[in-house]
Protein backbone atom coordinates (compact mmCIF):
# COMPACT_ATOMS: atom_id res chain seq x y z
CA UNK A 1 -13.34 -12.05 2.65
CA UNK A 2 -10.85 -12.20 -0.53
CA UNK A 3 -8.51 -15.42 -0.13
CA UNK A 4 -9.56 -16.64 -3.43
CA UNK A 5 -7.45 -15.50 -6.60
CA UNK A 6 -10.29 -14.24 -8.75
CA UNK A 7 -11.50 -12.86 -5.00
CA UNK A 8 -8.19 -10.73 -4.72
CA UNK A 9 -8.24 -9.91 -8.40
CA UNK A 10 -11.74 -8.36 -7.38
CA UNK A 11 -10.77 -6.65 -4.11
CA UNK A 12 -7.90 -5.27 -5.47
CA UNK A 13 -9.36 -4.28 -8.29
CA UNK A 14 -12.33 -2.05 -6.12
CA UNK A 15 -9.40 -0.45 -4.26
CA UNK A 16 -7.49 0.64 -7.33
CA UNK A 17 -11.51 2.51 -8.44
CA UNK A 18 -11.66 3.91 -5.29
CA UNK A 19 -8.07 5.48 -6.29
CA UNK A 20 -8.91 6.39 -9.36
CA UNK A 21 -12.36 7.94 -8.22
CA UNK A 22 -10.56 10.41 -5.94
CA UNK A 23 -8.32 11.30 -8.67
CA UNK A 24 -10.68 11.89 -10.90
CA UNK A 25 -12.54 14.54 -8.47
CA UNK A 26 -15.24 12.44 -8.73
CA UNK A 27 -17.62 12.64 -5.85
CA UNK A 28 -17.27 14.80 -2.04
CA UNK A 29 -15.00 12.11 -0.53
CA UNK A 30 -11.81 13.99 -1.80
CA UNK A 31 -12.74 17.95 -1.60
CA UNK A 32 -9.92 19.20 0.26
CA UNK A 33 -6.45 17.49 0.50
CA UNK A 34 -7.09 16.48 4.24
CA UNK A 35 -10.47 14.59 2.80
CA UNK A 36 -8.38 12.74 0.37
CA UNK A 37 -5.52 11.74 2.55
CA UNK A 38 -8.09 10.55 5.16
CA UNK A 39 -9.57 8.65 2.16
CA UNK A 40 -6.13 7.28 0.96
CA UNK A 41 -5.33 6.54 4.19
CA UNK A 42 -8.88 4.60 4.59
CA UNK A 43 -7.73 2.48 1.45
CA UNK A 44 -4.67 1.61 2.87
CA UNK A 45 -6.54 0.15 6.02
CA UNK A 46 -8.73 -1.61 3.47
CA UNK A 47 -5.73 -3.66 2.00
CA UNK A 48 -4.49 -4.50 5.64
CA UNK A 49 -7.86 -6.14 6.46
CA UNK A 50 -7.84 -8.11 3.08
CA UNK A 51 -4.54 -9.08 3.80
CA UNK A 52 -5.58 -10.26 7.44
CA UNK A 53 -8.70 -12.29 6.35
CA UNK A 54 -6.37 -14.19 3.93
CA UNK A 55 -4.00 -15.04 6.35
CA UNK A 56 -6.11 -15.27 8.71
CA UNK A 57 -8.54 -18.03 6.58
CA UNK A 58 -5.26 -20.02 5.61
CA UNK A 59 -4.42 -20.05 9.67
CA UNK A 60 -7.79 -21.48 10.02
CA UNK A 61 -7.78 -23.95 7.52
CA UNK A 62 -10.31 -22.44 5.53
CA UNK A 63 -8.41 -21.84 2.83
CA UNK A 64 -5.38 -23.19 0.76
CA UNK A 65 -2.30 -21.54 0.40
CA UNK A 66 -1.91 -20.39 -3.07
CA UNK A 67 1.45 -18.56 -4.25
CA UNK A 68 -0.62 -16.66 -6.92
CA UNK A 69 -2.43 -15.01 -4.66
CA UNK A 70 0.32 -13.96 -2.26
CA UNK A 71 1.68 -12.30 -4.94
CA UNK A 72 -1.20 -10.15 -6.03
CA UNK A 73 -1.26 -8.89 -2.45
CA UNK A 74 2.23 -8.30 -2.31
CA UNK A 75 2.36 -6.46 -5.65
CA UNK A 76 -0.78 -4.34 -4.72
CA UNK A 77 0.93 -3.74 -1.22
CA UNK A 78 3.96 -2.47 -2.75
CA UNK A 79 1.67 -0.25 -5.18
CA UNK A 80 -0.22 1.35 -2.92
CA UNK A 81 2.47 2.06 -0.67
CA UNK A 82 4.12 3.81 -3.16
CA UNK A 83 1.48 5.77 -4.69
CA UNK A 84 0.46 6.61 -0.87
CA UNK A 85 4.04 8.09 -0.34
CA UNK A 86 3.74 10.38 -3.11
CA UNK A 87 1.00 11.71 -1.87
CA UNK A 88 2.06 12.37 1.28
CA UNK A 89 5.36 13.72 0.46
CA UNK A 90 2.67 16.01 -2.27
CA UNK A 91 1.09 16.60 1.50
CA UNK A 92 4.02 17.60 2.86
CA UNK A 93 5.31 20.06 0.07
CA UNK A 94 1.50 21.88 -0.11
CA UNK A 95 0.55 22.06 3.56
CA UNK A 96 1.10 25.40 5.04
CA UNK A 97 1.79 25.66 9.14
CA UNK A 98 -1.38 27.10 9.82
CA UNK A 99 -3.29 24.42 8.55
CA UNK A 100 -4.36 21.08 10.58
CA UNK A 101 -3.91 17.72 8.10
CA UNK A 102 -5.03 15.15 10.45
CA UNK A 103 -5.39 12.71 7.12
CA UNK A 104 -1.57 12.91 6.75
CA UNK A 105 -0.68 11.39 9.99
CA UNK A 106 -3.70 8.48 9.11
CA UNK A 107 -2.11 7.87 6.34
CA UNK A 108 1.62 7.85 7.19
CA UNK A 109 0.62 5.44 9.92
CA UNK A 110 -1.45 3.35 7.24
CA UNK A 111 1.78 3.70 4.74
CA UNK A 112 3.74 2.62 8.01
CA UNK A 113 1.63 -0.87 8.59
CA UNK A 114 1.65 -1.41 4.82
CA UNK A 115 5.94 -0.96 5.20
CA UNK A 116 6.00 -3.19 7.87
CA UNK A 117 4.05 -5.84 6.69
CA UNK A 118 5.73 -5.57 3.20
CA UNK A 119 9.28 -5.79 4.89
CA UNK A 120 8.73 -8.61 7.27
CA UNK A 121 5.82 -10.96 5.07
CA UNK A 122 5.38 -14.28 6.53
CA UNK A 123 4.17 -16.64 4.35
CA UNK A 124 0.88 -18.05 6.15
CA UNK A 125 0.34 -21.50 6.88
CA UNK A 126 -2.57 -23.76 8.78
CA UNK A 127 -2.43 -23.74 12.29
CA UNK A 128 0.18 -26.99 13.62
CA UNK A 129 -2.69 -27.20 16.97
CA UNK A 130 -5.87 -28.32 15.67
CA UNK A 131 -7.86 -25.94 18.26
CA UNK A 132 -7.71 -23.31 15.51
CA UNK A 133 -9.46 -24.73 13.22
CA UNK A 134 -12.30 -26.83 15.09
CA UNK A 135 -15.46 -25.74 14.23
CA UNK A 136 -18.39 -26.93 16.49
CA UNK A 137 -21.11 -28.83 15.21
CA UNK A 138 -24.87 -26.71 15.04
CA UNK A 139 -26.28 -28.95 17.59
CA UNK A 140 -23.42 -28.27 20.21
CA UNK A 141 -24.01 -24.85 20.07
CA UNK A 142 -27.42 -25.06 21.49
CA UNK A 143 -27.24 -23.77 24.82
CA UNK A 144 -29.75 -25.74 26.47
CA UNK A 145 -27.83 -28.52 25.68
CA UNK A 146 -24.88 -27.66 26.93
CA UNK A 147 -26.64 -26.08 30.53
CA UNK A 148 -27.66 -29.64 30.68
CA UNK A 149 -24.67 -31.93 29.71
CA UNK A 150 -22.80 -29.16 32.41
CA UNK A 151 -25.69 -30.29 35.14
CA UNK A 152 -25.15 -33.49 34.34
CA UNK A 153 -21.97 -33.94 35.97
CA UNK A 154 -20.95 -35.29 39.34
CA UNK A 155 -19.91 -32.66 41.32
CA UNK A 156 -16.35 -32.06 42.20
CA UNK A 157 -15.22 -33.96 45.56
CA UNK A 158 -15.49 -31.77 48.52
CA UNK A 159 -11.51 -31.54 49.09
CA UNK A 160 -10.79 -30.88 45.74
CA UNK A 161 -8.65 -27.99 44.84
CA UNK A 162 -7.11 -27.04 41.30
CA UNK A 163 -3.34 -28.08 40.83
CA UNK A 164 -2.26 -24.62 39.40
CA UNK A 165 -1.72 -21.95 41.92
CA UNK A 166 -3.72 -18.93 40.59
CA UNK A 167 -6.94 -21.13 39.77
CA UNK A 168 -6.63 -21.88 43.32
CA UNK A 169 -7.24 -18.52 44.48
CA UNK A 170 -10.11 -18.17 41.91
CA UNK A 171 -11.72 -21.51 42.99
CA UNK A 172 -11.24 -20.47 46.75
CA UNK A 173 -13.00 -17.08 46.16
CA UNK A 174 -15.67 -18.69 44.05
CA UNK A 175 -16.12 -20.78 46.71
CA UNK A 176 -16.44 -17.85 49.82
CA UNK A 177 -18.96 -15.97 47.46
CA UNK A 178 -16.66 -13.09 46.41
């Protein structure tokens, strides 16, 4: 998961290879033009998942904010979206009716998520609840333990029924068996 700087340096860094590979000829992975928009298109969905665990890591807690890094992300964003639109616009020009590119509509929907993240960035930030980031201890997790702090309880009175309407009709059916 990239959320460090030197991390997104590195990440980045593996994409823009994986570019250059394909360019290069190197390698099957970009034989035909519908094998290397499929594997453009795979990069693009590459950079949406780093993007994701970053924000998703500061969300959590498990990570700091840093501006730095936001902007390597948003740089690389904005370069790989527009390489990936010249070569799909190169798709578009080369492709001939009678042949099937299902890589170009991968990777104008990847170029489309990279667009619309670009366009409407929020700047992540830790969760306000605290239920996002509360991690359970290792001994908690033991399910033994947690079979018998469950057993342990008294059992609900016999006349009891839940204050909110639809947990009502799932406690009733619990209760009948269904």
């Amino acid at each position: 998961m990239p959320v460090t700087l030197k991390e997104v340096h590195e990440f980045t860094a593996s994409l823009n290879r994986k570019i250059e590979k394909c360019e290069n000829g190197e390698g099957l992975e970009c034989a035909t033009l519908d094998a290397a928009l499929s594997h453009y298109a795979g990069i693009c969905c590459e950079y949406m998942t780093g993007v994701r665990e970053w924000a998703r890591a500061i969300f959590s807690d498990k990570q700091k904010f840093d501006g730095s890094v936001e902007e390597v992300w948003k740089r690389e964003g904005r370069s790989l979206y527009t390489f990936g639109l010249e070569i799909a616009q190169y798709s578009e020009q080369a492709g001939v009716d009678c042949y099937d590119l299902p890589g170009q509509c991968r990777l104008k929907a990847a170029l489309a998520d990279i667009d619309r993240l670009l366009r409407n960035w929020v700047i992540p930030a830790p969760s306000i609840a605290p239920a996002a980031r509360i991690g359970l201890p290792g001994d908690v997790i033991d399910a033994e333990k947690i079979g018998s702090r469950l057993d342990s309880l008294p059992p609900l009175p016999a006349d009891w029924k839940p204050s909110d309407r639809v947990q009502r009709l799932i406690f009733r059916a619990l209760r009948r068996g269904v």
